[in-house]
Protein backbone atom coordinates (compact mmCIF):
# COMPACT_ATOMS: atom_id res chain seq x y z
CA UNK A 1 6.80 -19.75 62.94
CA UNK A 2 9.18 -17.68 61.31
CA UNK A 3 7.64 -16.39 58.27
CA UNK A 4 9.18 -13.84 55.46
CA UNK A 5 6.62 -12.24 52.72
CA UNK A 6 9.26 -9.88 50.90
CA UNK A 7 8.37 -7.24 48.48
CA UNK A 8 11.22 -7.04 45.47
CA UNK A 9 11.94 -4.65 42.91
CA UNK A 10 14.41 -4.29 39.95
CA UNK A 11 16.66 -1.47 39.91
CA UNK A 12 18.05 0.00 36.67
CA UNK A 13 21.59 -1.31 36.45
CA UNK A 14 23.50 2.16 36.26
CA UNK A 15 27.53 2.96 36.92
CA UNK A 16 28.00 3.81 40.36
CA UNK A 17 24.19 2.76 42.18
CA UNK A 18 25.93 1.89 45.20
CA UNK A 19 28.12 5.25 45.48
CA UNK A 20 24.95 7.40 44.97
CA UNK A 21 23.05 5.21 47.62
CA UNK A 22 25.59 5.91 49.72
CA UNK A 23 25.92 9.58 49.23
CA UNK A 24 22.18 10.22 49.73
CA UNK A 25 21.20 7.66 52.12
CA UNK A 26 23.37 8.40 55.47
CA UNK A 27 22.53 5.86 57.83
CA UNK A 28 23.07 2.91 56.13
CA UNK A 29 24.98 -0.53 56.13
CA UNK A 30 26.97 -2.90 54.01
CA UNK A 31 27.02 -6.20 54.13
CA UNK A 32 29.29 -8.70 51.65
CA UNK A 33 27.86 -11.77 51.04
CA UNK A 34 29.33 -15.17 49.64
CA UNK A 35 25.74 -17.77 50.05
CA UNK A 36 25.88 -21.02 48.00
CA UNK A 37 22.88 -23.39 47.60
CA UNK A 38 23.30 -26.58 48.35
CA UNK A 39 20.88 -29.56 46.72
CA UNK A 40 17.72 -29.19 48.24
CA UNK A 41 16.39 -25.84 49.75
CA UNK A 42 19.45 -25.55 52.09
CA UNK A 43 21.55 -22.20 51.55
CA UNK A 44 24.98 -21.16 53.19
CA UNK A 45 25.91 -17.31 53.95
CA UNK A 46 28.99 -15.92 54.75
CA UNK A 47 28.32 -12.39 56.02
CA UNK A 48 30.31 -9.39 56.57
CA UNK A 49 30.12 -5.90 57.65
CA UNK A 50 32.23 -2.97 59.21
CA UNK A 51 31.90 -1.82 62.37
CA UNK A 52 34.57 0.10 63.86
CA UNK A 53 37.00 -1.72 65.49
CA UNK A 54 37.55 -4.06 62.38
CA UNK A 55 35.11 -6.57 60.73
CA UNK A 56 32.18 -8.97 61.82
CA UNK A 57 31.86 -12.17 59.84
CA UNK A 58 29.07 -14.44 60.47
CA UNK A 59 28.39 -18.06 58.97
CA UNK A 60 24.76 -19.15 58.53
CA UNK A 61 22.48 -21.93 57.58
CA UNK A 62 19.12 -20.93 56.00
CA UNK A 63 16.26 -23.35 54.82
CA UNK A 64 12.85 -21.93 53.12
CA UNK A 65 9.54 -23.68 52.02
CA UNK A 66 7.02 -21.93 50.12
CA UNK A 67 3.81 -21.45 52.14
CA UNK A 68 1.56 -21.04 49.07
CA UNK A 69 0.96 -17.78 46.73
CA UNK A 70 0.52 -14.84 49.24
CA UNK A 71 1.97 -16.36 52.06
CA UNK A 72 5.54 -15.92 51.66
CA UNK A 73 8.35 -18.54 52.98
CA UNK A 74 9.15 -20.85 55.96
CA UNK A 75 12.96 -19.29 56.95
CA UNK A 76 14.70 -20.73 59.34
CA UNK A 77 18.26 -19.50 59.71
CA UNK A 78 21.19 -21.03 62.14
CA UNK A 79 24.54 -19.55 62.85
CA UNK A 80 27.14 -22.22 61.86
CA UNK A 81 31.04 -22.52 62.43
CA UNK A 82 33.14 -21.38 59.24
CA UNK A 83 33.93 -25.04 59.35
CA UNK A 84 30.24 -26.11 58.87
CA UNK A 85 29.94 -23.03 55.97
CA UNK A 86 33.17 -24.00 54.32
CA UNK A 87 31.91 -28.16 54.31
CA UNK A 88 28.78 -26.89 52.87
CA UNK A 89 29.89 -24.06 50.48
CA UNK A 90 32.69 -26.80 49.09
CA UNK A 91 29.51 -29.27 48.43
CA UNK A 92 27.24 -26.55 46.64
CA UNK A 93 26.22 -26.22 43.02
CA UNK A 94 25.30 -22.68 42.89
CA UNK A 95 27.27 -19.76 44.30
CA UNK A 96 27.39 -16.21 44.20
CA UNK A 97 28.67 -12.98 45.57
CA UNK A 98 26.93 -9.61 46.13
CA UNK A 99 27.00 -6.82 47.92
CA UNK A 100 24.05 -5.57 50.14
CA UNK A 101 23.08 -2.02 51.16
CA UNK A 102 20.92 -2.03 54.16
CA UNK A 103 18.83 0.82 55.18
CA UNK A 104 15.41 2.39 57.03
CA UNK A 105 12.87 4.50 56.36
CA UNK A 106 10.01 5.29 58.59
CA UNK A 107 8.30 1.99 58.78
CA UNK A 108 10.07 -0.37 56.59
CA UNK A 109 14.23 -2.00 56.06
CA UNK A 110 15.25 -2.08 53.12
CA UNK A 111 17.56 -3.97 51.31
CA UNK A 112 19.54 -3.41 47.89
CA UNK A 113 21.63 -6.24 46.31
CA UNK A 114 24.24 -5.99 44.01
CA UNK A 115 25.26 -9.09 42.08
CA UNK A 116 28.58 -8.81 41.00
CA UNK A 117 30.71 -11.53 39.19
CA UNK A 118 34.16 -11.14 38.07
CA UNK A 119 33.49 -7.08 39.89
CA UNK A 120 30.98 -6.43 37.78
CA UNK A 121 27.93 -5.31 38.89
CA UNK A 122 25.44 -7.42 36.57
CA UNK A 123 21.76 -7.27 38.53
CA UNK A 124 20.18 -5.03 41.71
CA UNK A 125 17.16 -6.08 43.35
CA UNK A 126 15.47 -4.35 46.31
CA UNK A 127 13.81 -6.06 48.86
CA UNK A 128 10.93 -5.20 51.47
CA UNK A 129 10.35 -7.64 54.01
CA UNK A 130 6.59 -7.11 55.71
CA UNK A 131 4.09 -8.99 57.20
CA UNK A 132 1.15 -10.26 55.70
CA UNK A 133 -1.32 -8.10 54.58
CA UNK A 134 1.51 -5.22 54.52
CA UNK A 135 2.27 -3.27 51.07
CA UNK A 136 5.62 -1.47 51.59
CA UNK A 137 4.65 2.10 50.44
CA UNK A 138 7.70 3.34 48.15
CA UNK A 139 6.69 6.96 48.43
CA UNK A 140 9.38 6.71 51.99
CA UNK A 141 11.77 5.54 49.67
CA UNK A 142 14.47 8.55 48.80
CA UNK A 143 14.38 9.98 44.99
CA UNK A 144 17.65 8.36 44.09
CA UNK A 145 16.07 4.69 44.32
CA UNK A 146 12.54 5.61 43.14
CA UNK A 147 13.32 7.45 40.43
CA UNK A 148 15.77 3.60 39.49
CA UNK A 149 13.16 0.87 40.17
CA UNK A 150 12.22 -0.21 36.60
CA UNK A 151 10.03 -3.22 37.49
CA UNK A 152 8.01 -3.86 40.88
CA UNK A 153 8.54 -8.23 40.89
CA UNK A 154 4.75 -9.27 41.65
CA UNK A 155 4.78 -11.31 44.90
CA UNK A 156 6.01 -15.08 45.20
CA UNK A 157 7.12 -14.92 40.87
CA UNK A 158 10.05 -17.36 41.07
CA UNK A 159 11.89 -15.53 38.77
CA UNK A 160 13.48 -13.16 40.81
CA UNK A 161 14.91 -15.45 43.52
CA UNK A 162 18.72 -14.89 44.60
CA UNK A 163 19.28 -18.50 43.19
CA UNK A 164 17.96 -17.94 39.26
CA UNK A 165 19.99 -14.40 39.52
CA UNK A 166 23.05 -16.15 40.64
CA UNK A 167 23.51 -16.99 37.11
CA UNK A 168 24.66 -13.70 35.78
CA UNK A 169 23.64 -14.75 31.39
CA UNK A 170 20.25 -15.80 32.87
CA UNK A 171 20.05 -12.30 34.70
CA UNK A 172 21.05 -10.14 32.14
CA UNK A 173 18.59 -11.94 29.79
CA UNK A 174 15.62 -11.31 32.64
CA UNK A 175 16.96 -7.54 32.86
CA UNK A 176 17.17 -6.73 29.22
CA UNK A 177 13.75 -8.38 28.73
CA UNK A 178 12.34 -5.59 31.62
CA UNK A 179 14.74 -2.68 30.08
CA UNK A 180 13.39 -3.22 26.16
């Protein structure tokens, strides 16, 4: 059963996050991402990156189920047709855009989001994804994202889900009420 438990963090919202990341942390990747919820627990994702002969785009269906506090989520994902993702996207009722830096240290992937409406960066959350009984240990992160997490998200809160922080007033609210 696929299972994700994922660690997330809030990083301070600060000009040019994603340049530093990028000057410090080498071996990295970037994905875009356009995902749009559809009713129920069905998402959409369309996913690109840059490889060197051009870009990759991939479509996918994702569902999750909450397993209970500590257990993390039921994720199933499914590569569609941009057909399928466009039908779906067209019928959602939340949508968003961000930007996703992608990287490793010694034992753990990371991944930083950007969530950016109208390009403006308005919320970044990290993410750990372990298994259970796993605490990501963020003394492997580098000093350029330790030194910006302002608020380790205590597992399962349903606060900081991609969905609520699609709505950028609702996010800002959520990150000035960490930041004050």
């Amino acid at each position: 059963m696929p299972v994700e438990l994922e660690y997330k963090y809030v990083l301070k919202n600060i000009d040019n996050l994603f340049n530093i990341l990028k000057d410090n942390i080498p071996d990295h990747i970037v994905y875009e991402i356009q995902q749009a919820y559809m009713s129920g627990k069905g998402r959409v994702r369309k996913k690109s990156y840059d490889v060197p002969t051009g870009t990759v785009t991939k479509y996918e269906f994702n569902y999750k189920e909450f397993l209970g506090e500590g257990n993390g989520n039921l994720e199933i994902e499914k590569i569609i047709s941009k057909e399928d993702f466009d039908m779906a996207y067209n019928m959602s009722h939340i949508s968003f855009y961000k930007k996703r830096f992608v990287f490793r240290t010694k034992n753990y992937t990371w991944e930083v989001d950007f969530f950016i409406k109208d390009n403006d960066v308005y919320f970044i959350m990290m993410e750990c994804e372990v298994e259970k009984g796993v605490i990501p240990d963020k003394n492997e992160l580098p000093d350029c994202i330790k030194k910006n997490i302002i608020y380790d998200v205590p597992l399962d809160n349903p606060i900081f889900t991609s969905k609520k922080i699609a709505d950028k007033d609702r996010a800002i609210e959520i990150y000035d009420g960490l930041v004050k």
